[in-house]
N, C-alpha and C. Protein backbone atom coordinates (compact mmCIF):
# COMPACT_ATOMS: atom_id res chain seq x y z
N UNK A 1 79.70 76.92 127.50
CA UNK A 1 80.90 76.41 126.88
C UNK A 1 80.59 75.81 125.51
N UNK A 2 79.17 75.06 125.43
CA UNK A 2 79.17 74.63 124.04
C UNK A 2 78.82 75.30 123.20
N UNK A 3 78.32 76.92 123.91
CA UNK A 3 78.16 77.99 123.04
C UNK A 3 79.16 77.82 122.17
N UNK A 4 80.26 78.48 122.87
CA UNK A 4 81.51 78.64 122.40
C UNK A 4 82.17 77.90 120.84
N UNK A 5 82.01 76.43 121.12
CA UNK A 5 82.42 75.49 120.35
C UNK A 5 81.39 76.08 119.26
N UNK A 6 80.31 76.07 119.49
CA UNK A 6 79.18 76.03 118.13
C UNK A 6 79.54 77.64 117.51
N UNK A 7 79.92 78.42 117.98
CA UNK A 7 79.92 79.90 117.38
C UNK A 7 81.33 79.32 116.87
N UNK A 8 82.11 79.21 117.47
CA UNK A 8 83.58 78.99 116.56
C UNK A 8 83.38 78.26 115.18
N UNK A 9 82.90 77.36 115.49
CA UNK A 9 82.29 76.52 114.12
C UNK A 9 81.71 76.98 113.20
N UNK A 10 81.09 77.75 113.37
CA UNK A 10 80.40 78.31 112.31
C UNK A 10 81.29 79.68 111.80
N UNK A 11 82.06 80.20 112.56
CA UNK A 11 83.29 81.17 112.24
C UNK A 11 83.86 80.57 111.43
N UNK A 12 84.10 79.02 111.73
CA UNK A 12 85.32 78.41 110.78
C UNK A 12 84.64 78.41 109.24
N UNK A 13 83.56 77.73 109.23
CA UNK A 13 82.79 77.60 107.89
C UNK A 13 82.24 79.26 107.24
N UNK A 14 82.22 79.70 108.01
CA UNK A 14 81.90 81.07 107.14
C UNK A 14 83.48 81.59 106.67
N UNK A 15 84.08 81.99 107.79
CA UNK A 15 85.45 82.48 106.97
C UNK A 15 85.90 81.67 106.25
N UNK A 16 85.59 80.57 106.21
CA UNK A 16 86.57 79.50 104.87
C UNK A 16 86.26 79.55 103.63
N UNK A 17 84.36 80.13 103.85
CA UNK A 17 83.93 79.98 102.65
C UNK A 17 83.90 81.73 101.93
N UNK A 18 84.34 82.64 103.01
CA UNK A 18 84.39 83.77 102.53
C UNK A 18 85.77 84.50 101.90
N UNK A 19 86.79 83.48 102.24
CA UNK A 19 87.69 83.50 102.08
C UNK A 19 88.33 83.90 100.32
N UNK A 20 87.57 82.81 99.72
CA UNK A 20 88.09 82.49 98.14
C UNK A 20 86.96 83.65 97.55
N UNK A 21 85.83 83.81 98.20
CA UNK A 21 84.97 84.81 97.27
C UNK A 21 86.18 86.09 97.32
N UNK A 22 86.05 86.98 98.59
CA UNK A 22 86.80 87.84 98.88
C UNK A 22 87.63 88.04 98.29
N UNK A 23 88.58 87.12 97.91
CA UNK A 23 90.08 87.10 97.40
C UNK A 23 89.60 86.99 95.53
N UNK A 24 88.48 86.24 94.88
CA UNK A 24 88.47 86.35 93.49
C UNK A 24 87.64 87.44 93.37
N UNK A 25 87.17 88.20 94.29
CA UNK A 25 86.45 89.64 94.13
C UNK A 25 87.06 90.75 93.94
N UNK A 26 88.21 90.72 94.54
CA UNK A 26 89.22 92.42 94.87
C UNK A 26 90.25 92.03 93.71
N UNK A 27 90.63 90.41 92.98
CA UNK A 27 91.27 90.59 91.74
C UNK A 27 90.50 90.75 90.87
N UNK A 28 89.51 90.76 90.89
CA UNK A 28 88.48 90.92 89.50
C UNK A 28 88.21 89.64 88.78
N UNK A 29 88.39 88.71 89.02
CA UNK A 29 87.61 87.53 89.01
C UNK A 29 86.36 87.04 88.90
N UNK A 30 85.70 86.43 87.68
CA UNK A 30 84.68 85.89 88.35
C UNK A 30 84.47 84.78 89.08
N UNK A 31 83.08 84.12 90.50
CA UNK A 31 83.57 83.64 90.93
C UNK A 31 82.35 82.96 90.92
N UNK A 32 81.41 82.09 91.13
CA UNK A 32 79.86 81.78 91.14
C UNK A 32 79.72 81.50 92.49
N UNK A 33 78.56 82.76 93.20
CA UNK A 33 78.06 82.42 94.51
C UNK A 33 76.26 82.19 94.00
N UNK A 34 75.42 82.46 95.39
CA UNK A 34 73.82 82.46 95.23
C UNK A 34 73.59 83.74 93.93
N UNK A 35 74.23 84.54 94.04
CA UNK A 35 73.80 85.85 93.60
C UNK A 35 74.54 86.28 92.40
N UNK A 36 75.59 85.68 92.11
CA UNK A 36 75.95 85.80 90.69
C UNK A 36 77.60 85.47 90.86
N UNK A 37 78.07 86.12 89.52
CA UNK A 37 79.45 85.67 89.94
C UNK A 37 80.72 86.44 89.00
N UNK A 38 79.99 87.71 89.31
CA UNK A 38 80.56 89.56 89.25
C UNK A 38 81.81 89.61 90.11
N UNK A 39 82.60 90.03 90.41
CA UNK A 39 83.57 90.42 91.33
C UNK A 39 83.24 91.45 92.05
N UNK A 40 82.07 92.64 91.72
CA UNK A 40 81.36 92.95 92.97
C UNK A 40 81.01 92.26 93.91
N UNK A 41 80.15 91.28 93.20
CA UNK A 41 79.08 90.35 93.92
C UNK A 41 80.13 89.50 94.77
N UNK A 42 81.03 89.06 94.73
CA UNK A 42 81.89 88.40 95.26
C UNK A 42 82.59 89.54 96.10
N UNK A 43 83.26 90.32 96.10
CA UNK A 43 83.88 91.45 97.00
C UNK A 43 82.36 91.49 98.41
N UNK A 44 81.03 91.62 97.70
CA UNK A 44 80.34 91.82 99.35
C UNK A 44 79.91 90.43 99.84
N UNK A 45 79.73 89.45 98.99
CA UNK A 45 79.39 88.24 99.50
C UNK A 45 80.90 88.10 100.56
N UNK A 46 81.98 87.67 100.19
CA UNK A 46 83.26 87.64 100.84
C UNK A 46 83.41 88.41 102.12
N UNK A 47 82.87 89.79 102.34
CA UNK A 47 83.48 90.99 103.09
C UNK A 47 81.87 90.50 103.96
N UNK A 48 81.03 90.23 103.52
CA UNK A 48 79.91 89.89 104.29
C UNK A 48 80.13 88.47 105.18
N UNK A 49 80.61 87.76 104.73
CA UNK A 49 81.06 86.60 105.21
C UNK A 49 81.98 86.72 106.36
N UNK A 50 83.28 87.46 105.89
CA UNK A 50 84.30 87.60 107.02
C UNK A 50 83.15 88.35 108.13
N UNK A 51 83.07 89.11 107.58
CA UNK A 51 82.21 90.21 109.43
C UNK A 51 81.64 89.27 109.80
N UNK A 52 80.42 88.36 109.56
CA UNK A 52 79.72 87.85 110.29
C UNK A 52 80.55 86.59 110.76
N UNK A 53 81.85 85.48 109.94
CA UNK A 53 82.65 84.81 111.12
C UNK A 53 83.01 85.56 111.91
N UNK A 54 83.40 87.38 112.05
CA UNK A 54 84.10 88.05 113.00
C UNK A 54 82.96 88.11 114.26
N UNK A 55 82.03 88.56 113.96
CA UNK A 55 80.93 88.24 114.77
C UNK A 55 80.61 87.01 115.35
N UNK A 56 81.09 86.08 115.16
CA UNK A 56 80.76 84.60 115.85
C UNK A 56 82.01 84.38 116.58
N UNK A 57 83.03 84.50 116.12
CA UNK A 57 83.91 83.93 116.78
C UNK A 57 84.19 85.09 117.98
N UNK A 58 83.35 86.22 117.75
CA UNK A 58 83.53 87.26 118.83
C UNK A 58 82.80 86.87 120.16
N UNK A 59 81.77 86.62 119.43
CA UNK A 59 80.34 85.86 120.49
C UNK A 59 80.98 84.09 121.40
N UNK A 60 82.10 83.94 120.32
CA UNK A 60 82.60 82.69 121.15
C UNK A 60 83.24 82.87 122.40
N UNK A 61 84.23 83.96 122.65
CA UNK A 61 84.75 84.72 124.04
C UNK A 61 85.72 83.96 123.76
N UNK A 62 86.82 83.73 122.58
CA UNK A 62 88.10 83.17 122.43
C UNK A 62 89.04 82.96 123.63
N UNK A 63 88.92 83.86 124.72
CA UNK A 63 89.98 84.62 125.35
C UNK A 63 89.82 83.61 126.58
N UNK A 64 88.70 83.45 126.94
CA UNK A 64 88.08 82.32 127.90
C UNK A 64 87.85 80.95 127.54
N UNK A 65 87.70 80.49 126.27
CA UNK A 65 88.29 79.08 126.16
C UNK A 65 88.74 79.26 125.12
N UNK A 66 90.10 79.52 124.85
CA UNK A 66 90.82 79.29 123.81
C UNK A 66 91.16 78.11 123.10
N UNK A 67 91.06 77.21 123.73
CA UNK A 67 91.89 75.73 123.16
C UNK A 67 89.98 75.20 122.13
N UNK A 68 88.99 75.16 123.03
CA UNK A 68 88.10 75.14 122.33
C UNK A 68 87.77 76.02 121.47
N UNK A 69 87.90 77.23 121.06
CA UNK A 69 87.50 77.93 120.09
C UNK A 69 88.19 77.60 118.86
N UNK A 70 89.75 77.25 119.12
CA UNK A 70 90.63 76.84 117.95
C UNK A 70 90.27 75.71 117.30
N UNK A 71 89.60 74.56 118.51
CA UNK A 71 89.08 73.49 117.94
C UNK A 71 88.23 73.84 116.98
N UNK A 72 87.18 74.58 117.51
CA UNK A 72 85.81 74.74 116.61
C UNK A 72 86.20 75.47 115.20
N UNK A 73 87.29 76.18 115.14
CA UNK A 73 87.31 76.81 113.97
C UNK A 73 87.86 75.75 113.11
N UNK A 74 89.06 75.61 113.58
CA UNK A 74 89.66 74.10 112.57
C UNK A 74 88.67 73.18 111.89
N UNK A 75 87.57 72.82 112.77
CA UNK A 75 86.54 71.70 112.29
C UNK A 75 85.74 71.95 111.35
N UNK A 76 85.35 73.54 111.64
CA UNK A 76 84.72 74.27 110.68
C UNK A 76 84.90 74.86 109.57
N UNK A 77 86.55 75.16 109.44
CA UNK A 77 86.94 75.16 108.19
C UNK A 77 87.55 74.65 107.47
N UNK A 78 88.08 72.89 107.78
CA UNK A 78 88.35 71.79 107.07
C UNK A 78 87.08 71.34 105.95
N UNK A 79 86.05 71.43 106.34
CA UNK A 79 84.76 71.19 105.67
C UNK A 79 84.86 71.91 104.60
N UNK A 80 84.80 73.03 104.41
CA UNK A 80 84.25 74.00 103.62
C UNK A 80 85.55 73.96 102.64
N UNK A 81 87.12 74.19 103.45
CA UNK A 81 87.95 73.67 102.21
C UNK A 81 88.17 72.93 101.44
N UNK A 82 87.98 71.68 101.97
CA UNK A 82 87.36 70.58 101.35
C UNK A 82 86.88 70.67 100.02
N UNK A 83 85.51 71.25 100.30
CA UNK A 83 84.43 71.51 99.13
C UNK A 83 85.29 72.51 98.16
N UNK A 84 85.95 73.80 98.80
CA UNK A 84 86.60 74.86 97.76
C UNK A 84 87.09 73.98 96.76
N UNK A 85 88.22 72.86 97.52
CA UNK A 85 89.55 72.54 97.17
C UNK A 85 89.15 71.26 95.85
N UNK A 86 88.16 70.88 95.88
CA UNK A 86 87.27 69.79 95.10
C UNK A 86 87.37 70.65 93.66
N UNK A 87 86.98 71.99 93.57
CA UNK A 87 86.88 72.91 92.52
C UNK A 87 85.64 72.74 92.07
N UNK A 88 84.57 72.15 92.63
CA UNK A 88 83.09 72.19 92.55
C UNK A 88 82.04 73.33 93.32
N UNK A 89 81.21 74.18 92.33
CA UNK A 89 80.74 74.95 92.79
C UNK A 89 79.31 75.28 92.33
N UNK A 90 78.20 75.64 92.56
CA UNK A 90 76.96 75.32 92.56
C UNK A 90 76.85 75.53 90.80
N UNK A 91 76.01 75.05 90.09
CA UNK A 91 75.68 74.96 88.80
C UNK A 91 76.84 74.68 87.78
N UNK A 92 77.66 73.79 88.48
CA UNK A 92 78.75 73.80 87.17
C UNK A 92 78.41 72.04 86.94
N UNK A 93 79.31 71.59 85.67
CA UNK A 93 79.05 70.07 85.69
C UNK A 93 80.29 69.34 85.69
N UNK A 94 80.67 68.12 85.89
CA UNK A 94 82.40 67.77 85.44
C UNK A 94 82.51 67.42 84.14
């Protein structure tokens, strides 16, 4: 069961954070991840991100504890919006 919670969690923080790459990648945007900040580079960082939350939250077995999996995602992607929503992103300055 605490599988569950911990794979959801980390679903939440990956899709949250794959979220905004993904989306400033397919408009052509640049966006700054580890690897640059191309709108290629952002289209597979993003599309890499979603599969592997799809992969965790798959490994969580949603279907069998649902109320906990929702938890874990929520928790996991309040964090990471957070950080998006700040508009701070690695090598920039205020």
């Amino acid at each position: 069961m605490w599988q569950a919670v911990l794979l959801a969690l980390l679903a939440g923080v990956l899709g949250a954070n794959a979220y905004p790459h993904f989306t400033k990648g397919i408009t052509a945007q640049r966006f700054l991840t580890v690897f640059g900040s191309s709108p290629v580079v952002n289209v597979l960082a993003g599309w890499s991100g979603l599969a592997l939350a799809g992969l965790c939250l798959w490994g969580a077995h949603p279907v069998r504890y649902p109320g906990l999996v929702l938890l874990g995602l929520a928790v996991g992607a309040l964090p990471m919006g957070l950080f998006h929503a700040a508009g701070r992103t690695i090598g920039t300055r205020d």
